[in-house]
C-alpha atoms as a PDB file:
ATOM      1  CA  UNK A   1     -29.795  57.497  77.665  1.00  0.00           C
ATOM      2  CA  UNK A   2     -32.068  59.251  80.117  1.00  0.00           C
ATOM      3  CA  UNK A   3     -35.539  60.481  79.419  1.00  0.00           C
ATOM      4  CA  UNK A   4     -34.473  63.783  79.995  1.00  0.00           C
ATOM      5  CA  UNK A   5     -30.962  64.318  78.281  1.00  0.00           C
ATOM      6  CA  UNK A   6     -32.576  62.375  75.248  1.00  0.00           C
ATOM      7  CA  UNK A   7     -35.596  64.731  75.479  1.00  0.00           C
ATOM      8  CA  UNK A   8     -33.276  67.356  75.111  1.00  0.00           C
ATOM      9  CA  UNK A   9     -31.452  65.969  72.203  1.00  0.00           C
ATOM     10  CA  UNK A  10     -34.651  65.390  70.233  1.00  0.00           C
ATOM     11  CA  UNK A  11     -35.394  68.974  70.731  1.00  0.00           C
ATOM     12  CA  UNK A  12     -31.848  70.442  69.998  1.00  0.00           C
ATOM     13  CA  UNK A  13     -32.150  68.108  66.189  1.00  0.00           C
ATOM     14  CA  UNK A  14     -35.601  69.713  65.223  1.00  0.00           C
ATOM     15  CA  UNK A  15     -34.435  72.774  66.196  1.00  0.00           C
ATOM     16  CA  UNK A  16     -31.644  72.810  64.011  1.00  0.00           C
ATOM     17  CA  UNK A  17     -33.623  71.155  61.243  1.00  0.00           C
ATOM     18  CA  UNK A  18     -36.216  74.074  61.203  1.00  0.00           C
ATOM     19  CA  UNK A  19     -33.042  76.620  61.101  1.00  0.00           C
ATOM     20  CA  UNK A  20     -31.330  74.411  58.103  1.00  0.00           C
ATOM     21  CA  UNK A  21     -34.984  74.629  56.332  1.00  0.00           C
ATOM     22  CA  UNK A  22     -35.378  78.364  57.052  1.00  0.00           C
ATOM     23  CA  UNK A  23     -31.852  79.261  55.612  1.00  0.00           C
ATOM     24  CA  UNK A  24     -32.207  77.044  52.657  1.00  0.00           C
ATOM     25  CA  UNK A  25     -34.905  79.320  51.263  1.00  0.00           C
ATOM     26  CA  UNK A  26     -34.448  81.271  48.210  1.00  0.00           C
ATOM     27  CA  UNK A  27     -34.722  84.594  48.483  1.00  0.00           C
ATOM     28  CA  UNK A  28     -37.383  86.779  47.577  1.00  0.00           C
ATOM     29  CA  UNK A  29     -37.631  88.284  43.802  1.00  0.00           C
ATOM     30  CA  UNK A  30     -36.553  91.553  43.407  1.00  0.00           C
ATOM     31  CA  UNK A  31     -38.157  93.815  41.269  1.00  0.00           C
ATOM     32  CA  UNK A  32     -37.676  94.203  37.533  1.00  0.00           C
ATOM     33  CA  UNK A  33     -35.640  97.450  36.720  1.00  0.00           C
ATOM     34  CA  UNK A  34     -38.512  99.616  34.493  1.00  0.00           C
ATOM     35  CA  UNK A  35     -36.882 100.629  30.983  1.00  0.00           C
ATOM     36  CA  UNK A  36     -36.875 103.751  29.626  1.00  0.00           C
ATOM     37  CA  UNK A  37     -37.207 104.701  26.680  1.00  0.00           C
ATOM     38  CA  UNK A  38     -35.294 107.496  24.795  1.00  0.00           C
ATOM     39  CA  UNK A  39     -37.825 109.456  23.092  1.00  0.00           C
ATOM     40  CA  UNK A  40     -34.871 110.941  20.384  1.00  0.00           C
ATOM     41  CA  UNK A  41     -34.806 107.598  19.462  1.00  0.00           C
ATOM     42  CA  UNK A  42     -38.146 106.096  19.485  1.00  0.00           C
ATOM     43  CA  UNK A  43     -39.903 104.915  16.498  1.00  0.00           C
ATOM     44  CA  UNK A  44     -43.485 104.183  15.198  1.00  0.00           C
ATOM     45  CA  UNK A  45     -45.211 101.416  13.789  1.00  0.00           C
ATOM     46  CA  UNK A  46     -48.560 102.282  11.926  1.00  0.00           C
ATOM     47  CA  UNK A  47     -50.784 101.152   9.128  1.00  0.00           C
ATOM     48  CA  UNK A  48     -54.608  99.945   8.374  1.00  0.00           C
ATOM     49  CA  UNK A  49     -57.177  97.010   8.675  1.00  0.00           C
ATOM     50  CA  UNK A  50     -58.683  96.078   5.949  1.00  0.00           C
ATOM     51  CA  UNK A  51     -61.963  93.988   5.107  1.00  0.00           C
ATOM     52  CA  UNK A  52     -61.906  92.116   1.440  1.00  0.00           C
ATOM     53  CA  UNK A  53     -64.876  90.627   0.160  1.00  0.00           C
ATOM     54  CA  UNK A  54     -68.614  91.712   1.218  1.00  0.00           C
ATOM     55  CA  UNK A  55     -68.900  92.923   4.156  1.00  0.00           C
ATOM     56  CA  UNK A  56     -71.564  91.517   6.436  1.00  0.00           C
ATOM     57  CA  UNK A  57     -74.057  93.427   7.715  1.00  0.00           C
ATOM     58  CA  UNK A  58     -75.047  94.090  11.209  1.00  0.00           C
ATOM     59  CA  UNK A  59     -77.941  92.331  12.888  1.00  0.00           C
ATOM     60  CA  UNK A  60     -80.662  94.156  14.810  1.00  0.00           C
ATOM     61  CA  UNK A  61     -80.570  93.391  18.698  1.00  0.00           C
ATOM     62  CA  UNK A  62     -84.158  92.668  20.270  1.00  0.00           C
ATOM     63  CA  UNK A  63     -83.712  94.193  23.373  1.00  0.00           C
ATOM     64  CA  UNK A  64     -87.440  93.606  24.197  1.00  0.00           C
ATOM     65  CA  UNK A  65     -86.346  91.465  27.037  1.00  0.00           C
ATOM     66  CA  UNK A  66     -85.224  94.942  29.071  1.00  0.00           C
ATOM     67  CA  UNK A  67     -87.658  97.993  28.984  1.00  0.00           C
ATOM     68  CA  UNK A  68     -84.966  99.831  29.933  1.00  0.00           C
ATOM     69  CA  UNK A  69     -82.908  99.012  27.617  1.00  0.00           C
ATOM     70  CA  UNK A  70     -83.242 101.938  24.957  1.00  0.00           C
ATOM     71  CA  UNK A  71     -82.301 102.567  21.600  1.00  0.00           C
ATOM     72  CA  UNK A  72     -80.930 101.114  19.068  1.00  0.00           C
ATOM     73  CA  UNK A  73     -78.620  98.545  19.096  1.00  0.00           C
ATOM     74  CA  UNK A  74     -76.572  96.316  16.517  1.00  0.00           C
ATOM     75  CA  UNK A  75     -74.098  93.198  16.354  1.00  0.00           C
ATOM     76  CA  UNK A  76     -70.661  94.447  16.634  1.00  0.00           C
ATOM     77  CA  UNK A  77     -68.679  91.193  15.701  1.00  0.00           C
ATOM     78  CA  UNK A  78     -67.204  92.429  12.609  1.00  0.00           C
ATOM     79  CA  UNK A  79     -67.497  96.537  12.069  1.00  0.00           C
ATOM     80  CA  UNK A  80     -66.754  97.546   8.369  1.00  0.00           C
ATOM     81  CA  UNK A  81     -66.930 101.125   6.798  1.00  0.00           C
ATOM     82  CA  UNK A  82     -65.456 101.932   3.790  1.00  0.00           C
ATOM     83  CA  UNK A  83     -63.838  98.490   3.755  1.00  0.00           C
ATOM     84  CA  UNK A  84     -62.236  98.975   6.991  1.00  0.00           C
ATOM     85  CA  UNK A  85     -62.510  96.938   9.268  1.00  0.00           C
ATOM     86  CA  UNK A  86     -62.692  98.421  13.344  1.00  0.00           C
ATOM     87  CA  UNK A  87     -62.601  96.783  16.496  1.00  0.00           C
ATOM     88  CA  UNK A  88     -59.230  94.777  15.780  1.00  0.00           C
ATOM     89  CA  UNK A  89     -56.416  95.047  18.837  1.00  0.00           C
ATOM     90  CA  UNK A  90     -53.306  95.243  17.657  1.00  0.00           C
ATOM     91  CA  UNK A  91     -50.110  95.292  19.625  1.00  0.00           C
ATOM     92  CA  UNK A  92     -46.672  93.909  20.057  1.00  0.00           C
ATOM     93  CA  UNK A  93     -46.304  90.197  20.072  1.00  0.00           C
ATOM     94  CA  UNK A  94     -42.596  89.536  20.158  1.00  0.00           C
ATOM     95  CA  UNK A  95     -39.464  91.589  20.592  1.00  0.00           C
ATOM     96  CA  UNK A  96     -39.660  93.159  24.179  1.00  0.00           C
ATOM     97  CA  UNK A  97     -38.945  90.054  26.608  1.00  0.00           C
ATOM     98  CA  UNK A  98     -36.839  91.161  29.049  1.00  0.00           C
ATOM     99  CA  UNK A  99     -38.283  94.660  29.225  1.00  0.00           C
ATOM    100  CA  UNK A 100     -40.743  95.849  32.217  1.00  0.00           C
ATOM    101  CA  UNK A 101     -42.453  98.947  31.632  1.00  0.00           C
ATOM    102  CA  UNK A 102     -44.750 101.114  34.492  1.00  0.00           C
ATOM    103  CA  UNK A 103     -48.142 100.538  34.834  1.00  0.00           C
ATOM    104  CA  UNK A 104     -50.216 103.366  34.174  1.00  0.00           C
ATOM    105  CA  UNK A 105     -52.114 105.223  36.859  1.00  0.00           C
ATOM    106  CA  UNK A 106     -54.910 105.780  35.757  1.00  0.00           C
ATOM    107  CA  UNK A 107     -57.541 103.029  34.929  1.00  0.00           C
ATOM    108  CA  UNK A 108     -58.616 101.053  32.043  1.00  0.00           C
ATOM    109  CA  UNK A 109     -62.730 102.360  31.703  1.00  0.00           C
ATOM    110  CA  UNK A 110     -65.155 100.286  30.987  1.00  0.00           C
ATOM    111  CA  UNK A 111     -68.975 101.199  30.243  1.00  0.00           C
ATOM    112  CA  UNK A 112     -71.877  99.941  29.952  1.00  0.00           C
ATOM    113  CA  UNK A 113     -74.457 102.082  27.901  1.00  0.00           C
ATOM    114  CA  UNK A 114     -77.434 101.609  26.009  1.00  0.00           C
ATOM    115  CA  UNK A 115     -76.996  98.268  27.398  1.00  0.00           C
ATOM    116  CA  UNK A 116     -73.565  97.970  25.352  1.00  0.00           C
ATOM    117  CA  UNK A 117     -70.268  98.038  26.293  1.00  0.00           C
ATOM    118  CA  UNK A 118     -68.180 100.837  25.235  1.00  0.00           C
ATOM    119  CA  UNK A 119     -66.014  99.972  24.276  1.00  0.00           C
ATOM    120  CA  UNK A 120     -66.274  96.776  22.556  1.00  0.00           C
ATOM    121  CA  UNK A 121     -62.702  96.419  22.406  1.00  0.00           C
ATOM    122  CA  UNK A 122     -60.325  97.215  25.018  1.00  0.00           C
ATOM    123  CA  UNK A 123     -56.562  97.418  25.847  1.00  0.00           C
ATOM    124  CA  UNK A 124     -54.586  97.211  29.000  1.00  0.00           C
ATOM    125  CA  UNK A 125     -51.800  96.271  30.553  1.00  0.00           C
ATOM    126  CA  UNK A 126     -50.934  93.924  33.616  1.00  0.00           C
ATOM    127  CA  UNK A 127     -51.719  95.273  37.114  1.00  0.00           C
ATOM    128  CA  UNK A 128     -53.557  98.081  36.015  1.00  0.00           C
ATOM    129  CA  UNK A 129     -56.815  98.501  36.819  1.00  0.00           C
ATOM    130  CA  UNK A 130     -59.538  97.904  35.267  1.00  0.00           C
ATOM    131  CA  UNK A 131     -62.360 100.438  36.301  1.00  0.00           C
ATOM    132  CA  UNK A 132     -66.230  99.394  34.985  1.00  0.00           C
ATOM    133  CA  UNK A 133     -69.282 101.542  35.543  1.00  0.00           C
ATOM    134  CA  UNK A 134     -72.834 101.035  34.984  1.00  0.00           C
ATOM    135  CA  UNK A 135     -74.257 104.075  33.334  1.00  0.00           C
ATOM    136  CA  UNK A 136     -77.648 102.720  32.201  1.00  0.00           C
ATOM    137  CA  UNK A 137     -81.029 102.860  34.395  1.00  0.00           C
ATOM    138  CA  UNK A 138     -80.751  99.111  34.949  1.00  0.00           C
ATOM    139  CA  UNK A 139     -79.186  96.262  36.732  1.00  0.00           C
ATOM    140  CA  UNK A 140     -76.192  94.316  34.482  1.00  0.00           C
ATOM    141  CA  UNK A 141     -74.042  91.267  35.707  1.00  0.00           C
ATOM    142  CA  UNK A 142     -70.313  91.956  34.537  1.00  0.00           C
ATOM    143  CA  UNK A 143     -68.758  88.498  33.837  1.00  0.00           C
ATOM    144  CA  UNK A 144     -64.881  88.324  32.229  1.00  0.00           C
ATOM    145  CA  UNK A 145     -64.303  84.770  31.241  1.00  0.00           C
ATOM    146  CA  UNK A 146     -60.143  84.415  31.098  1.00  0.00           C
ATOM    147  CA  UNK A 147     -58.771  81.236  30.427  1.00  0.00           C
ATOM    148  CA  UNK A 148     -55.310  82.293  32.065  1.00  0.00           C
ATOM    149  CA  UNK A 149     -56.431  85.027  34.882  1.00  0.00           C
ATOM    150  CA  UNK A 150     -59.006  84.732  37.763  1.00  0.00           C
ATOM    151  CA  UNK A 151     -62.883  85.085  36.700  1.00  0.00           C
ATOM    152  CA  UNK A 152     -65.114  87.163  38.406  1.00  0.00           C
ATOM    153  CA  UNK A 153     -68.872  87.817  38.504  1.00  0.00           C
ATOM    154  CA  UNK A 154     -70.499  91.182  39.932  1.00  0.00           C
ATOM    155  CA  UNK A 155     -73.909  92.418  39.575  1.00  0.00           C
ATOM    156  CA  UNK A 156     -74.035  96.086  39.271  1.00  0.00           C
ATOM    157  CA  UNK A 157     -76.843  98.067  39.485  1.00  0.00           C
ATOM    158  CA  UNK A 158     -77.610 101.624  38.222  1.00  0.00           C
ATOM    159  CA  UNK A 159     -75.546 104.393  40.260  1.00  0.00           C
ATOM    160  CA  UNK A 160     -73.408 102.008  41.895  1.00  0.00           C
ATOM    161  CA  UNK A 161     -69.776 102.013  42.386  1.00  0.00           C
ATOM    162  CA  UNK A 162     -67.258 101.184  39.818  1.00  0.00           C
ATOM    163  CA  UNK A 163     -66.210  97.546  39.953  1.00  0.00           C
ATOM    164  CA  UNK A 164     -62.487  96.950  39.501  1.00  0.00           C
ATOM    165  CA  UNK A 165     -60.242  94.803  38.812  1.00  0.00           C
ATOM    166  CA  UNK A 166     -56.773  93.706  37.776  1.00  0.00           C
ATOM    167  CA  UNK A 167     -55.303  91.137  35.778  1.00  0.00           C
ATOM    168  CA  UNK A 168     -51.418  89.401  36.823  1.00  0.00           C
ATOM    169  CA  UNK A 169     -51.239  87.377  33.532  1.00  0.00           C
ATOM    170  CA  UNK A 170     -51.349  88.748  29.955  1.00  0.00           C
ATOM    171  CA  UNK A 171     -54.208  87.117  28.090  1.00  0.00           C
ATOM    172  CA  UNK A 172     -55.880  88.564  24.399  1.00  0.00           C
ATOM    173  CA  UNK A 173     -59.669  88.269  23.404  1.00  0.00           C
ATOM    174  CA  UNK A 174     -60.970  87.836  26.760  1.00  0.00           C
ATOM    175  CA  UNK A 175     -64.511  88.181  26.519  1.00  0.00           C
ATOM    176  CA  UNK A 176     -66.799  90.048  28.942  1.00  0.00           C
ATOM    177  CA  UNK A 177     -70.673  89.316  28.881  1.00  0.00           C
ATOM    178  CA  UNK A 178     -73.335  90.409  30.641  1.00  0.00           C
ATOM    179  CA  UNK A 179     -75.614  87.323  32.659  1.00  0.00           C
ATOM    180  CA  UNK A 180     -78.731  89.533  32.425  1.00  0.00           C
ATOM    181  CA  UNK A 181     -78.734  90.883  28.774  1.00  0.00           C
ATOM    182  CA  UNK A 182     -77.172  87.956  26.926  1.00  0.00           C
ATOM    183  CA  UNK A 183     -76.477  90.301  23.576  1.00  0.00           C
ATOM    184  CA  UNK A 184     -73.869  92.701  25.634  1.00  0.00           C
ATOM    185  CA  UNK A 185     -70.349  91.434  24.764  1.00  0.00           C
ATOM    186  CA  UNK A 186     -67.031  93.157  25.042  1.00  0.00           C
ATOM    187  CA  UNK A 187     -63.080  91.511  24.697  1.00  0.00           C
ATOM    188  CA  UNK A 188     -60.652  92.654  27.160  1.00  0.00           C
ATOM    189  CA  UNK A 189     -56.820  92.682  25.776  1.00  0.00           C
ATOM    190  CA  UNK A 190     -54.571  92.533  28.844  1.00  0.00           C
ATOM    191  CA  UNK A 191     -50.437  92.841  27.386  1.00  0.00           C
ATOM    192  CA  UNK A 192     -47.016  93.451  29.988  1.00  0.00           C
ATOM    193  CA  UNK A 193     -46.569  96.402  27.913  1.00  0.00           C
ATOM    194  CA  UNK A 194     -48.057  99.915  26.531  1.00  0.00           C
ATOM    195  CA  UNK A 195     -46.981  99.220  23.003  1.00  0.00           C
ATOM    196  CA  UNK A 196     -50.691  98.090  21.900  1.00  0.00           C
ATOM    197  CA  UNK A 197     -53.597 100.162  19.728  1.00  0.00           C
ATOM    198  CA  UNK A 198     -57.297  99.509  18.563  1.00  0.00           C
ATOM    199  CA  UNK A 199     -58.671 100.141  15.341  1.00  0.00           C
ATOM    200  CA  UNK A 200     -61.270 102.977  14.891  1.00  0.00           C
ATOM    201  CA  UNK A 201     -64.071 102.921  11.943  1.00  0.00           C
ATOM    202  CA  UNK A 202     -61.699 103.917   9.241  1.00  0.00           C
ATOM    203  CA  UNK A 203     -59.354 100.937  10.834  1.00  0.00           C
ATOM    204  CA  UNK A 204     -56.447 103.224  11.480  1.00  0.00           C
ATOM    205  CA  UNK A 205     -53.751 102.105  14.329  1.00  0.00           C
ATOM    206  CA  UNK A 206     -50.204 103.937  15.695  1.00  0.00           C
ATOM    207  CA  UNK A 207     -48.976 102.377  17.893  1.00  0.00           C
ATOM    208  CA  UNK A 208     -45.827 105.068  19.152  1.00  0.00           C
ATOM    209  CA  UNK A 209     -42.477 105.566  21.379  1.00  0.00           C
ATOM    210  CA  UNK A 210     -41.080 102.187  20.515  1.00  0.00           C
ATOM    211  CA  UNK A 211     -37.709 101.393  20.995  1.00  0.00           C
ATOM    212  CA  UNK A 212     -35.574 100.418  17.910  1.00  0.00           C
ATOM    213  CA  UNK A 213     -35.795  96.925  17.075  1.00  0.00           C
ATOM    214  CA  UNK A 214     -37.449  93.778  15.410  1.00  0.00           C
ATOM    215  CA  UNK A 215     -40.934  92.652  16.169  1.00  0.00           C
ATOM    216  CA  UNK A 216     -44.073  90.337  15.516  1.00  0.00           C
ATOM    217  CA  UNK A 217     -46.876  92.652  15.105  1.00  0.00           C
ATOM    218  CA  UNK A 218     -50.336  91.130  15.773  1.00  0.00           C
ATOM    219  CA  UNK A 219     -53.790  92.125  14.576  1.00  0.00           C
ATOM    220  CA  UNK A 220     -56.673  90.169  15.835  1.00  0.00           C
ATOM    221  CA  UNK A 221     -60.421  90.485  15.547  1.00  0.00           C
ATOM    222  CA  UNK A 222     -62.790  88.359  17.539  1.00  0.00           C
ATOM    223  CA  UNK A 223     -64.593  86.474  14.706  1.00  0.00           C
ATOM    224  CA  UNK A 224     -61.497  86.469  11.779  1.00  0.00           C
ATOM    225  CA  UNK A 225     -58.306  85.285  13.432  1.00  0.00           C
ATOM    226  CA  UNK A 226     -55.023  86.414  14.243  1.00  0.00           C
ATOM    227  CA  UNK A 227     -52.445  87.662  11.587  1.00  0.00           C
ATOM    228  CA  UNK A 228     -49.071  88.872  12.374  1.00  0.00           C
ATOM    229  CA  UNK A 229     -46.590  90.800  10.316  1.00  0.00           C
ATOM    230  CA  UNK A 230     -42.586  91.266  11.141  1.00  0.00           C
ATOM    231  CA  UNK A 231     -41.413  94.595  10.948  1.00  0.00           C
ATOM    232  CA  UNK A 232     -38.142  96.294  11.841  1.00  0.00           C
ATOM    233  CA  UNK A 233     -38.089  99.824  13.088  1.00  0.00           C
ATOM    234  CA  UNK A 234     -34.611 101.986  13.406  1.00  0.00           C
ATOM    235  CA  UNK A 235     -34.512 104.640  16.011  1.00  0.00           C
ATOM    236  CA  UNK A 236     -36.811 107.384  14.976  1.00  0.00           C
ATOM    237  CA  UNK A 237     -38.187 105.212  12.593  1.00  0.00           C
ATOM    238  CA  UNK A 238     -41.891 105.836  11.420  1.00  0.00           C
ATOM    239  CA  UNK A 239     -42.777 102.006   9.539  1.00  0.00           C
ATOM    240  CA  UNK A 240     -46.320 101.108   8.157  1.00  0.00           C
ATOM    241  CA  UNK A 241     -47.660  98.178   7.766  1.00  0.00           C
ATOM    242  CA  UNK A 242     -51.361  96.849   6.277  1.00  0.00           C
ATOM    243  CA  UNK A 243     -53.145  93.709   7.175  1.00  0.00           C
ATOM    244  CA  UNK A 244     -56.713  92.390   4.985  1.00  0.00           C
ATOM    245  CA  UNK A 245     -58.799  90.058   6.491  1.00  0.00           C
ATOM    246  CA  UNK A 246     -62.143  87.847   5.424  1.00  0.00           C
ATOM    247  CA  UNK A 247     -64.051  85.865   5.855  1.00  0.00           C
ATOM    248  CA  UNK A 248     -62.336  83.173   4.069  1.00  0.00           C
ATOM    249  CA  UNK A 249     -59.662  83.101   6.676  1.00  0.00           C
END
């Protein structure tokens, strides 16, 4: 064969070998249809956190190592009043795959004040964004440490702009600390849904406008575990359900 005719030929075969790979592509993932939900049929799951046992008491913070750091500050790894227990995310483990629900618009906040973060607990879903300010008169070093989502680092000092961010993958108990006051510490809850609460100080959750159906409920607390409860709601169904932790657990 000639130089040039087999020249040609060569050409002509990867040429049709980089068409044959281009066509053999899958296509691109279309979006997942967003489902609504009828609010004459939407039901409620609710209930309480409970401590049993004696309730430990919260440690003084020595926050000597800032001067700027005012105040008064305490441990906030397990919050009881009253027997309550606070600080525990709750939220829909099971019964929703296959669902995609919008994102909210406006941002998760997160805080730092009185060199704390406020608050110490904190929901929110996939892809929206988180939003953290510095209101205190000093320098802090926000540092999430995910095990399934990307980890970032960001000093922020006082007045400066929010840092944000947004998480792809749902991850629970991610904690947040700060790399110049080693006693801040927050846990970020990230979920594909809106169906999620946290408990207040008299360890109260309502967690509304869920479609009828059967789910695994989760409550977990940073120090005590996880415990999850299966519950059944019918449409415009209002369902409670309790959960008592310890420290036996």
């Amino acid at each position: 064969m000639r130089p040039r005719i087999a020249l040609f030929v060569l050409c002509s075969l990867l040429l049709a070998g980089c068409s044959r790979k281009e066509s053999s592509q899958a296509p691109s993932a279309t979006p997942q249809q967003i489902t609504h939900i009828d609010p004459a049929t939407a039901a409620t799951i609710s209930g309480t956190i409970s401590f049993s046992g004696t309730a430990p008491q919260p440690q003084k913070i020595d926050m000597s190592l800032d001067s700027a750091c005012k105040g008064t500050n305490e441990t906030e790894n397990v919050v009881v009043r009253d027997g309550k227990l606070a600080n525990v995310f709750v939220y829909v483990k099971t019964g929703l795959e296959g669902k995609a629900f919008a994102v909210p618009s406006q941002p998760a906040r997160l805080d730092q004040s009185g060199c704390r973060y406020r608050p110490h607990v904190l929901g929110l879903m996939t892809g929206q964004q988180l939003e953290i300010i510095n209101s205190d008169p000093t320098t802090h070093n926000v540092h999430p440490m995910p095990n399934v989502n990307r980890a970032f680092n960001a000093a922020q000092s006082p007045d400066a702009a929010p840092v944000t961010h947004t998480f792809p993958q749902p991850e629970i108990m991610v904690p947040v600390k700060c790399n110049v006051h080693p006693w801040m510490r927050a846990y970020l809850n990230i979920v594909p849904h809106p169906f999620f609460a946290v408990t207040g100080s008299d360890g109260r959750f309502e967690i509304k406008g869920l479609p009828p159906g059967t789910y695994t409920i989760a409550a977990v607390q940073e120090d005590l575990g996880e415990q999850d409860a299966i519950i059944t709601v019918a449409p415009k169904e209002t369902k409670t359900v309790h959960f008592s932790f310890s420290r036996s657990r």
